[in-house]
Protein backbone atom coordinates (compact mmCIF):
# COMPACT_ATOMS: atom_id res chain seq x y z
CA UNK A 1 -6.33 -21.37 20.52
CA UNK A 2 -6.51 -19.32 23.66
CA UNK A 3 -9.78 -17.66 24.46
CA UNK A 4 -9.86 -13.99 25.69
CA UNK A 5 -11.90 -12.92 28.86
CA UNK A 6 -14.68 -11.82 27.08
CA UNK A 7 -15.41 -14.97 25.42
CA UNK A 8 -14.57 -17.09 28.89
CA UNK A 9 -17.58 -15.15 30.24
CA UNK A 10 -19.25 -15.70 27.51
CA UNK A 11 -18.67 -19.27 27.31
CA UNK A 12 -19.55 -19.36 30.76
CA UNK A 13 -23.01 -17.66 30.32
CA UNK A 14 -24.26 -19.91 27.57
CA UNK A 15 -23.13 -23.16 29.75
CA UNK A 16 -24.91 -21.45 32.41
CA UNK A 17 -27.94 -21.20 30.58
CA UNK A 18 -27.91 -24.04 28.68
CA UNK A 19 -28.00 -26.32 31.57
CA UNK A 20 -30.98 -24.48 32.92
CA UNK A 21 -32.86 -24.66 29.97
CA UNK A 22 -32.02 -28.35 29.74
CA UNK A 23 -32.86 -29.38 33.25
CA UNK A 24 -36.42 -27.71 32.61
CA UNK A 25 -37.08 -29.03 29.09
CA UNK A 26 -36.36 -32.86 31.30
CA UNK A 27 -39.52 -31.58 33.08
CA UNK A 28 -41.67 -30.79 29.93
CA UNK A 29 -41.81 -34.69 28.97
CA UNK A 30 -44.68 -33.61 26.10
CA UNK A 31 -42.94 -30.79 24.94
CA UNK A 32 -42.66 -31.44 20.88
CA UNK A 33 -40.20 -28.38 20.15
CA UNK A 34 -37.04 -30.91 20.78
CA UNK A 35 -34.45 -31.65 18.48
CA UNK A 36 -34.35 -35.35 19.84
CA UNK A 37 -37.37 -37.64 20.17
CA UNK A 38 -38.39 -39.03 23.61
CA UNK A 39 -36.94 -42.44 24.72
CA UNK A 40 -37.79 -44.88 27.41
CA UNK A 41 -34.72 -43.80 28.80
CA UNK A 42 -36.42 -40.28 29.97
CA UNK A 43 -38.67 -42.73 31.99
CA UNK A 44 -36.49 -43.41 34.98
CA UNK A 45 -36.95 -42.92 38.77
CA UNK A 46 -38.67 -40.12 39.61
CA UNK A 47 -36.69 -38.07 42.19
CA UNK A 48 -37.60 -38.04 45.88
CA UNK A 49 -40.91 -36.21 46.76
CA UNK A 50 -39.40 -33.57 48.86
CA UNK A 51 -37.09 -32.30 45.99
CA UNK A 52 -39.77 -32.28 43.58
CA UNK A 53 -41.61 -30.24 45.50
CA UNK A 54 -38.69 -27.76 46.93
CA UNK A 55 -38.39 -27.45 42.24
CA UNK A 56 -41.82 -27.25 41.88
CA UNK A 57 -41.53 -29.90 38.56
CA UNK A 58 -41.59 -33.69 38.28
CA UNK A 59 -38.11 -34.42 37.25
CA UNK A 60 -37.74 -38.14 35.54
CA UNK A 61 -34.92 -40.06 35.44
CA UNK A 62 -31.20 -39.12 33.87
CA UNK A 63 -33.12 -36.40 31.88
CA UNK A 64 -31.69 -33.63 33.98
CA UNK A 65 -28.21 -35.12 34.40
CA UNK A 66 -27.55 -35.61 30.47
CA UNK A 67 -28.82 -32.08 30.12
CA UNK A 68 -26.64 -30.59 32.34
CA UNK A 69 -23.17 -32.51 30.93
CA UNK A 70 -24.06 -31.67 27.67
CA UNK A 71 -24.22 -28.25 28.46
CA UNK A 72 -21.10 -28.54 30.47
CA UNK A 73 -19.42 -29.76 27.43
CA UNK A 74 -20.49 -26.66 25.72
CA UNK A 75 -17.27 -25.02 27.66
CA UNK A 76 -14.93 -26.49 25.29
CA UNK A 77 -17.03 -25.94 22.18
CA UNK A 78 -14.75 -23.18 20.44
CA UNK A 79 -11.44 -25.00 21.10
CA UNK A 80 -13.14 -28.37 19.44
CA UNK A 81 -16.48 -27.69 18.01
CA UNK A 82 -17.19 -31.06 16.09
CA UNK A 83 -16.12 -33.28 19.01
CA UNK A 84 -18.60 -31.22 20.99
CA UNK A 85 -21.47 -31.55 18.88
CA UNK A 86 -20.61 -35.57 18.78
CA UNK A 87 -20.71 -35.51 22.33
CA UNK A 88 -23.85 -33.44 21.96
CA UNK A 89 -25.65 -35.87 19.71
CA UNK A 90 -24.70 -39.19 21.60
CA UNK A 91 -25.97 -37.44 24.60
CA UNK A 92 -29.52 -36.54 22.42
CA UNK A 93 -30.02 -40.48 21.21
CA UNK A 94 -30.20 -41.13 25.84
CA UNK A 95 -31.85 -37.84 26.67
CA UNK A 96 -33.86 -34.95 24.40
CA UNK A 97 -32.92 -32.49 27.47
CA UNK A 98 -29.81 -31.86 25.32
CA UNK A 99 -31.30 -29.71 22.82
CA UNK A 100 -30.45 -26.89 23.64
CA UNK A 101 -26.93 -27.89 23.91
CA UNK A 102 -27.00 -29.45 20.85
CA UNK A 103 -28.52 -26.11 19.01
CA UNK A 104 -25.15 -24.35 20.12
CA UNK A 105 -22.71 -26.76 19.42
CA UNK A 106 -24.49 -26.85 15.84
CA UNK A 107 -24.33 -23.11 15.55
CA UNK A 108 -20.60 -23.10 16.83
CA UNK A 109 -19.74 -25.82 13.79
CA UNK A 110 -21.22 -23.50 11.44
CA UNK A 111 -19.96 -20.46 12.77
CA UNK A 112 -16.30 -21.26 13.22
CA UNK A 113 -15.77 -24.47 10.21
CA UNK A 114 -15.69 -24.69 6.61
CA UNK A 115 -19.28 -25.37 5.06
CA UNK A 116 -18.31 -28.91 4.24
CA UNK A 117 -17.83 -30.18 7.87
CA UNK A 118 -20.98 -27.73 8.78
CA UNK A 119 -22.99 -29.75 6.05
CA UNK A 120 -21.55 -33.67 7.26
CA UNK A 121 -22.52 -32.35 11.42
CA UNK A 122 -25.82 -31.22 10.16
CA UNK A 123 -26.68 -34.67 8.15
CA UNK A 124 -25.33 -36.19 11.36
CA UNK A 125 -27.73 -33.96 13.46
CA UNK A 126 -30.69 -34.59 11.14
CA UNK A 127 -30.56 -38.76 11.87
CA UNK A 128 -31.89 -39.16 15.67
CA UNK A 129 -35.92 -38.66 14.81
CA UNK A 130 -35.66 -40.83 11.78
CA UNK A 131 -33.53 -43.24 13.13
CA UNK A 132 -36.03 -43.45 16.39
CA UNK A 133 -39.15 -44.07 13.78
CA UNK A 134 -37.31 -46.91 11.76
CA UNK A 135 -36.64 -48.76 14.99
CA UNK A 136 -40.13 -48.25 16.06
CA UNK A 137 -39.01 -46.00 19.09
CA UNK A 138 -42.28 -43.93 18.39
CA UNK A 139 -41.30 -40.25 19.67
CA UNK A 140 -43.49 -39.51 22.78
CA UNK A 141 -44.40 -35.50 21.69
CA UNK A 142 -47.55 -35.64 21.25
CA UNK A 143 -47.28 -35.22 17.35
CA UNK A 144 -47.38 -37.69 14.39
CA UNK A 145 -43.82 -38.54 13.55
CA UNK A 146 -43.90 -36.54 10.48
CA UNK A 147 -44.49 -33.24 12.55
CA UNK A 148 -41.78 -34.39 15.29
CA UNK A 149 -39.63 -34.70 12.13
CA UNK A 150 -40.49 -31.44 10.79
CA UNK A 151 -40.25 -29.13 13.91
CA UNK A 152 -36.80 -31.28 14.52
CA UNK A 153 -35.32 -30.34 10.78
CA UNK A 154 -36.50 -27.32 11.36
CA UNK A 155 -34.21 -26.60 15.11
CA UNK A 156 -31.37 -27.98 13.14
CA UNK A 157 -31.56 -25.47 10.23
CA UNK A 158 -32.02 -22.51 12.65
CA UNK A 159 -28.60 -23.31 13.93
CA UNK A 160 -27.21 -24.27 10.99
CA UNK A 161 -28.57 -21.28 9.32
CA UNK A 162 -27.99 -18.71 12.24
CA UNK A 163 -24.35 -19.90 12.25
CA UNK A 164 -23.52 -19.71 8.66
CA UNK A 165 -24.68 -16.01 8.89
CA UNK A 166 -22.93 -15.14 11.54
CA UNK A 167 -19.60 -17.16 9.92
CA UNK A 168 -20.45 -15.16 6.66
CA UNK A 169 -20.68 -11.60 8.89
CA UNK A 170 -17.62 -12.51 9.96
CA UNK A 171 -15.91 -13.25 6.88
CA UNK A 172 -16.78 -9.79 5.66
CA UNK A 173 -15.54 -8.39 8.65
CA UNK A 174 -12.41 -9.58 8.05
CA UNK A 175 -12.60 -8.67 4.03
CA UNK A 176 -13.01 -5.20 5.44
CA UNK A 177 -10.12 -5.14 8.18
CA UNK A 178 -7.74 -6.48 5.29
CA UNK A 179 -8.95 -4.41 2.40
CA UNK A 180 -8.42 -1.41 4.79
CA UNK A 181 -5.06 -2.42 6.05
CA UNK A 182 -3.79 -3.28 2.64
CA UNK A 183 -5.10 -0.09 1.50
CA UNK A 184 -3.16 2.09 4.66
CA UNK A 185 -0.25 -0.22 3.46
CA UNK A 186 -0.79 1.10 -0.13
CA UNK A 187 -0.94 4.67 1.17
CA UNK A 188 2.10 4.33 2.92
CA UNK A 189 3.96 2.72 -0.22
CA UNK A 190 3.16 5.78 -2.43
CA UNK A 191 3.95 8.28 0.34
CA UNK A 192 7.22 6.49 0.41
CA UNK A 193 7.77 6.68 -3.63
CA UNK A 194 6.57 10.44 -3.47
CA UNK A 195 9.09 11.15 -1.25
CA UNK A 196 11.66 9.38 -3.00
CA UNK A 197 10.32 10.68 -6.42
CA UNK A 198 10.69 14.32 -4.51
CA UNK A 199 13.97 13.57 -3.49
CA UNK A 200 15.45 12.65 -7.21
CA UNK A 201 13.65 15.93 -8.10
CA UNK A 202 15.55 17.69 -5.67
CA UNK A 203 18.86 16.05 -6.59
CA UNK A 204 18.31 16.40 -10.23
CA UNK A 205 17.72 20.27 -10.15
CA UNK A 206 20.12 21.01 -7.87
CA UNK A 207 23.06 19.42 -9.60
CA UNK A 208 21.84 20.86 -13.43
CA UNK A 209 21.20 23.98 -11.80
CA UNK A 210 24.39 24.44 -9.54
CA UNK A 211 26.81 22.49 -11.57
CA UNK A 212 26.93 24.44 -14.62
CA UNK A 213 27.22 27.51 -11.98
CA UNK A 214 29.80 26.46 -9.99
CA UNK A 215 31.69 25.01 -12.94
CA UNK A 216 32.04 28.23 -14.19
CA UNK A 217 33.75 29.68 -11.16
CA UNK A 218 35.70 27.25 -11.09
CA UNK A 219 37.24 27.72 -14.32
CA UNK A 220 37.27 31.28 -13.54
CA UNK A 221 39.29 30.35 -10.11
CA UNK A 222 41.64 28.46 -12.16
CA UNK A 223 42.25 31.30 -14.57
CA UNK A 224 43.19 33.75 -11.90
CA UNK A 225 45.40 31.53 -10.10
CA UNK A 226 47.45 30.93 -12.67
CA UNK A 227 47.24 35.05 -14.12
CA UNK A 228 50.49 35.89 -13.37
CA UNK A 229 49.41 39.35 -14.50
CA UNK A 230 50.33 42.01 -12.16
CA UNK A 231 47.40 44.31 -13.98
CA UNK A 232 44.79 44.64 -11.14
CA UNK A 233 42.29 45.91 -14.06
CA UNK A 234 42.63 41.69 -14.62
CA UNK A 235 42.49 40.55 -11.27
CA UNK A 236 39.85 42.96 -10.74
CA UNK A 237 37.78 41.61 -14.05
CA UNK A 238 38.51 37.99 -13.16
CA UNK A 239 37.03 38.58 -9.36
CA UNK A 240 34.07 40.11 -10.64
CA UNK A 241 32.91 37.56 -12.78
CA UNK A 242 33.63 35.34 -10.03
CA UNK A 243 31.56 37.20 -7.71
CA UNK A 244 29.31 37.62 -10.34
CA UNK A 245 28.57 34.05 -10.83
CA UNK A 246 28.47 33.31 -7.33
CA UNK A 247 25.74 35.54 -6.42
CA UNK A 248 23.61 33.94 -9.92
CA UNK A 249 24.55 30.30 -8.06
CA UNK A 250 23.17 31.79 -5.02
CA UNK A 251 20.06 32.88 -6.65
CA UNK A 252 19.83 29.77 -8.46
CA UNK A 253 20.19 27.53 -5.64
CA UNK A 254 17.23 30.03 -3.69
CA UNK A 255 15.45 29.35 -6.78
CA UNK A 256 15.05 25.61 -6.52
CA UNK A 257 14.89 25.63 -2.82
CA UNK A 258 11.77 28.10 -2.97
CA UNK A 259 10.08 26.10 -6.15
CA UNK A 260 10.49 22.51 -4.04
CA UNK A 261 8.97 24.32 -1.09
CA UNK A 262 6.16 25.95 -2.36
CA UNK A 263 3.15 23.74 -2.93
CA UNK A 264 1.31 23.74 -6.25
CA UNK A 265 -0.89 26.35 -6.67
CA UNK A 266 0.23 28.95 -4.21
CA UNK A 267 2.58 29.38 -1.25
CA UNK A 268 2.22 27.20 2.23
CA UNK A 269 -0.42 29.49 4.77
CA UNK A 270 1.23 31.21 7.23
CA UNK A 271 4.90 30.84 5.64
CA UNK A 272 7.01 34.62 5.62
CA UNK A 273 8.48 33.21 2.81
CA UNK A 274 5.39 34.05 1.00
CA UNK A 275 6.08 37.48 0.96
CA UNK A 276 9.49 37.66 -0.85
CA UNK A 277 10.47 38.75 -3.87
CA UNK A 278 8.78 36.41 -6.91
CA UNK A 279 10.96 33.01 -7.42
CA UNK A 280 12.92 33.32 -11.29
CA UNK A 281 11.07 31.69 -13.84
CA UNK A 282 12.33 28.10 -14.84
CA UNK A 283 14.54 28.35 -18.16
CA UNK A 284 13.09 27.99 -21.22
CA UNK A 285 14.44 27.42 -25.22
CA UNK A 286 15.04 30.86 -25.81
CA UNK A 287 17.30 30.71 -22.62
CA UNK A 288 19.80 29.14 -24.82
CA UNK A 289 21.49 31.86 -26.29
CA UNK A 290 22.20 33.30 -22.67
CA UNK A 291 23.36 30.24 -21.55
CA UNK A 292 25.68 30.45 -24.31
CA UNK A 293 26.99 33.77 -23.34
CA UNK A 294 28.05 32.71 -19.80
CA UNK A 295 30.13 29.73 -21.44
CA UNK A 296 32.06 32.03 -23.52
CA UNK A 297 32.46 34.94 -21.29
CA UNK A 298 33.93 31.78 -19.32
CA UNK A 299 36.59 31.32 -21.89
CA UNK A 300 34.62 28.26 -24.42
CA UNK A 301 35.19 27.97 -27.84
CA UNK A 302 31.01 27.61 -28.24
CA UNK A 303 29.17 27.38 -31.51
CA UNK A 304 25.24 27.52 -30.94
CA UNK A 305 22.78 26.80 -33.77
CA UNK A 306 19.61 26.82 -33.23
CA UNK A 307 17.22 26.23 -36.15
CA UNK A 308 13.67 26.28 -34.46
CA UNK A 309 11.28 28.53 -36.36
CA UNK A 310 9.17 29.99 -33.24
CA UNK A 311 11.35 29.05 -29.90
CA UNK A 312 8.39 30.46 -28.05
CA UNK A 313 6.14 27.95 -29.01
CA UNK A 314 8.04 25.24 -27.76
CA UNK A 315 6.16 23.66 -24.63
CA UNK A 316 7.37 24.72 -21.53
CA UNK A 317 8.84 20.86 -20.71
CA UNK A 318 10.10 20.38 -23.64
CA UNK A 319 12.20 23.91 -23.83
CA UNK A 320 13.01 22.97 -20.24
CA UNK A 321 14.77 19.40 -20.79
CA UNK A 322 16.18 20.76 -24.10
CA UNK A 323 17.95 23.74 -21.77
CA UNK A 324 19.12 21.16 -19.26
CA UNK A 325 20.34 18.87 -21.71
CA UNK A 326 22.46 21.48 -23.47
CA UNK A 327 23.37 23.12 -20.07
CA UNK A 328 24.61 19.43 -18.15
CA UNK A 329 26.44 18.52 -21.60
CA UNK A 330 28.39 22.21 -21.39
CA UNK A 331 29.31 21.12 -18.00
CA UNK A 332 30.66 18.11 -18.68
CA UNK A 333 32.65 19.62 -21.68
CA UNK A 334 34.54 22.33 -19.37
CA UNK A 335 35.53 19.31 -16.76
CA UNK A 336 36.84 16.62 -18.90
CA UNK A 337 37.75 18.64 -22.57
CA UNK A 338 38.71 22.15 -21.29
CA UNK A 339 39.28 24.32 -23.99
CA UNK A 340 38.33 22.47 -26.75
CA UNK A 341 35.54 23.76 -29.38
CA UNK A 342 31.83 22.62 -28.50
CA UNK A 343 29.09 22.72 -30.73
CA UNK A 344 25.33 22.70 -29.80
CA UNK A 345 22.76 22.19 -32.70
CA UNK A 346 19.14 22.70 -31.87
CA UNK A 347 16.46 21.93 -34.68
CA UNK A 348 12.76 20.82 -34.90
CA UNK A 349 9.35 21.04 -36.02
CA UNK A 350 5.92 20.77 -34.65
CA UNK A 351 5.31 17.21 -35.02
CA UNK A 352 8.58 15.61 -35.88
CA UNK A 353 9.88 16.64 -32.05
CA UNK A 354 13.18 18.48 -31.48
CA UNK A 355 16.92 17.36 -32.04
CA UNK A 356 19.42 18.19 -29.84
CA UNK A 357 23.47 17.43 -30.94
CA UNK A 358 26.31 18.40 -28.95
CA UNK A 359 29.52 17.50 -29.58
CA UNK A 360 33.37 17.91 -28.73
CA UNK A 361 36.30 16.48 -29.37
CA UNK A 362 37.88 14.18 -27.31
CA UNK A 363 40.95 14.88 -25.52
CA UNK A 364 44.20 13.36 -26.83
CA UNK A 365 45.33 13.22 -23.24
CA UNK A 366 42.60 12.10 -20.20
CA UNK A 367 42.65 15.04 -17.82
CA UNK A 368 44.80 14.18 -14.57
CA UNK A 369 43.01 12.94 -11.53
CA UNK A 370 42.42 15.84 -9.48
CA UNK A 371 43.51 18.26 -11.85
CA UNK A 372 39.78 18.31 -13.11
CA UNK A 373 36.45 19.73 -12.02
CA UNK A 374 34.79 16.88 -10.16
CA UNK A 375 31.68 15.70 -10.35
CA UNK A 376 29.18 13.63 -9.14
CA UNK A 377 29.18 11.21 -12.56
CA UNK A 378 24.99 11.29 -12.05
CA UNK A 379 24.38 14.20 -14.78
CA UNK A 380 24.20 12.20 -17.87
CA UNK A 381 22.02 9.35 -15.94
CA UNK A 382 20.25 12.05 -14.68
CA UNK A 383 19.55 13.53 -18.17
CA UNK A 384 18.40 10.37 -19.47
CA UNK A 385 15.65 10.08 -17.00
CA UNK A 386 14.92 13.58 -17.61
CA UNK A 387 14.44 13.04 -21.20
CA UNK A 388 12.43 9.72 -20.48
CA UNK A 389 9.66 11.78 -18.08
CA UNK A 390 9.26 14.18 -21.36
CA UNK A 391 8.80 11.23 -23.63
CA UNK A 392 11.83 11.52 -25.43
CA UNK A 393 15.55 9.74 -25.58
CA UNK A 394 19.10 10.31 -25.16
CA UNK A 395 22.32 8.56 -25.74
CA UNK A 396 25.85 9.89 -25.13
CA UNK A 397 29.33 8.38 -25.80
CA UNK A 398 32.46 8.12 -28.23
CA UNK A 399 31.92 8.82 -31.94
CA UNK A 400 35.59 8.69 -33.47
CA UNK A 401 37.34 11.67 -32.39
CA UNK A 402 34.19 13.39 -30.80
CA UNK A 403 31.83 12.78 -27.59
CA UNK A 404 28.79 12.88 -28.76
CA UNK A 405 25.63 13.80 -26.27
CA UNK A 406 22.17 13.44 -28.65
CA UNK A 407 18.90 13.57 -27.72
CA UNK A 408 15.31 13.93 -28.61
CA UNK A 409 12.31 14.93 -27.77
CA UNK A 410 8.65 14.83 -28.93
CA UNK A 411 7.04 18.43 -29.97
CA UNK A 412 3.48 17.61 -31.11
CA UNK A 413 1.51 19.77 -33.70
């Protein structure tokens, strides 16, 4: 694990200090705050005169040197932190100037290792002072050995204890970071499925609202191309209605475009489009009979019954779907049974939800490739999920001689 500069300087700040601190606790030979008890090995040679005097302290024996390479061990103490505190600890049963080094390699185990290697270096850290008193190496402190004990427990929990909490700070920490990130990544996810969402939305109204539009010119197209009719009261007529339904798929397709723009509640600040004239309202039930209309004037053989007592009171969904239904199922009539009779029944109650039937026979011969209307072959998937987001159901196919599109769709009381 590579160490950043930041924690090289620190690392070489607490070796720093931990050597200095250990070189002056070899001084304090009566000192009791030590993790390790005094041994006769602190007893050696005193240093020469002149040095002691240039320190100012009476430095004995290997004290200061085991001090200072146990803090120089501390250097490697995140890479390896249990090796370190060995070291540490082997260094502590020659010299008690390693105490200091000892208390950071303990807080480093705890800090950076699972609790159960923390809890096995601890015990391990915990042994020296006992050990000492059952070989009748009586700690020179100053203090019965049940006091040395104590205050030597005691330096061993602080580090312990100090470490853990920091380990446990960083822990949540982490929790945090990851709870956040997970929760931009879950931001992110549903920005993505609202844009997809919007995006079916888009494609959904603009082919029911275009392709029953442009389906109709193009069976108007059809019929004055092959008018051989040399009335221009016909051709006149026939261009009309044309015209007629181009400017309607014009103002149908400014329609959706200004609905999917304008945010709920109110048009975007600052947008001119603001100020134009008010947006058509979306089609309802009652809508039906003019939808009707436009298929005949078109030429369709169309038989409409609709057996709703109030059509007004039909929720605004509901009569939506029920018009889009009706209105993709027309389309698909005039592109692969043109000319043949269609019948739309519409019937419901309050409570019982609303039927919708419409059927027309199927053609003895399959319309020629290319002779046809085309189409996009989504509108009948595209219905179904429709029907599904207003809690309802639809099925479509081959009944004997008919095509059958039937739906429904829940109309509470």
């Amino acid at each position: 694990m590579s160490r950043t500069s930041r924690e090289r300087s620190i690392d070489l700040a607490v070796v720093v200090f931990a050597a200095a601190l250990s070189v002056a606790l070899a001084a304090t030979f009566t000192n009791p705050l030590l993790m390790f008890p005094r041994t006769s090995v602190d007893m050696g040679a005193p240093l020469p005169q002149p040095l002691e005097e240039l320190l100012g302290y009476p430095y004995y024996g290997t004290g200061p040197v085991i001090g200072v390479c146990g803090a120089l061990a501390l250097w490697w103490r995140r890479r390896c932190p249990v090796p370190v505190t060995g070291i540490t600890l082997v260094f502590g049963l020659i010299s008690s100037a390693v105490t200091v080094s000892a208390m950071v390699a303990l807080f480093t185990v705890a800090a950076l290792r699972p609790v159960r290697t923390t809890v096995w270096v601890a015990a391990a850290a915990a042994l020296p002072v006992p050990l000492a008193w059952l070989l009748n190496e009586a700690p020179r402190t100053g203090l019965s050995v049940m006091g040395t004990l104590l205050i030597a427990w005691t330096l061993v929990a602080l580090s312990v204890g100090w470490g853990l909490f920091v380990r446990s700070r960083r822990m949540l920490v982490a929790s945090l970071t990851e709870r956040a990130r997970r929760a931009e990544e879950e931001a992110a996810r549903r920005a993505s499925e609202a844009q997809l969402r919007a995006r079916e939305d888009i494609a959904r109204e603009m082919h029911d609202v275009l392709a029953h539009r442009l389906s109709l010119l193009s069976v108007h197209a059809g019929a004055l191309e092959f008018n051989r009719s040399p009335d221009p009261a016909d051709i006149g007529r026939a261009a009309g209605v044309i015209r007629d339904n181009a400017h309607q798929a014009l103002q149908d397709l400014r329609m959706v475009i200004g609905v999917l723009r304008t945010p709920a509640g109110g048009s975007a600040a600052g947008d001119d489009r603001a100020e134009g004239p008010a947006e058509a309202p979306q089609p309802v039930l009652a809508d039906l009979e003019r939808l009707a209309r436009e298929s005949r004037t078109a030429g369709m053989r169309l038989r409409l019954d609709v057996r709703v007592e109030d059509p007004d009171a039909v929720p605004d969904l509901v009569g939506r779907t029920v018009y889009r239904i009706v209105q993709e199922a027309l389309t698909n009539a005039r592109k692969h049974a043109p000319g043949a009779d269609v019948r739309v029944e519409v019937n419901g109650e309050p409570g019982s939800g609303l039927d919708i039937i419409v059927r027309n026979p199927v053609p003895a011969q399959p319309t020629p490739a290319g002779s046809g209307i085309p189409g996009s072959g989504q509108g009948l998937i595209g219905l179904a999920e429709r029907a599904s987001l207003a809690g309802g159901q639809l099925r479509h196919g081959p009944t004997g001689r008919d095509y059958l599109v039937q739906a429904w769709l829940p109309w509470s009381a």
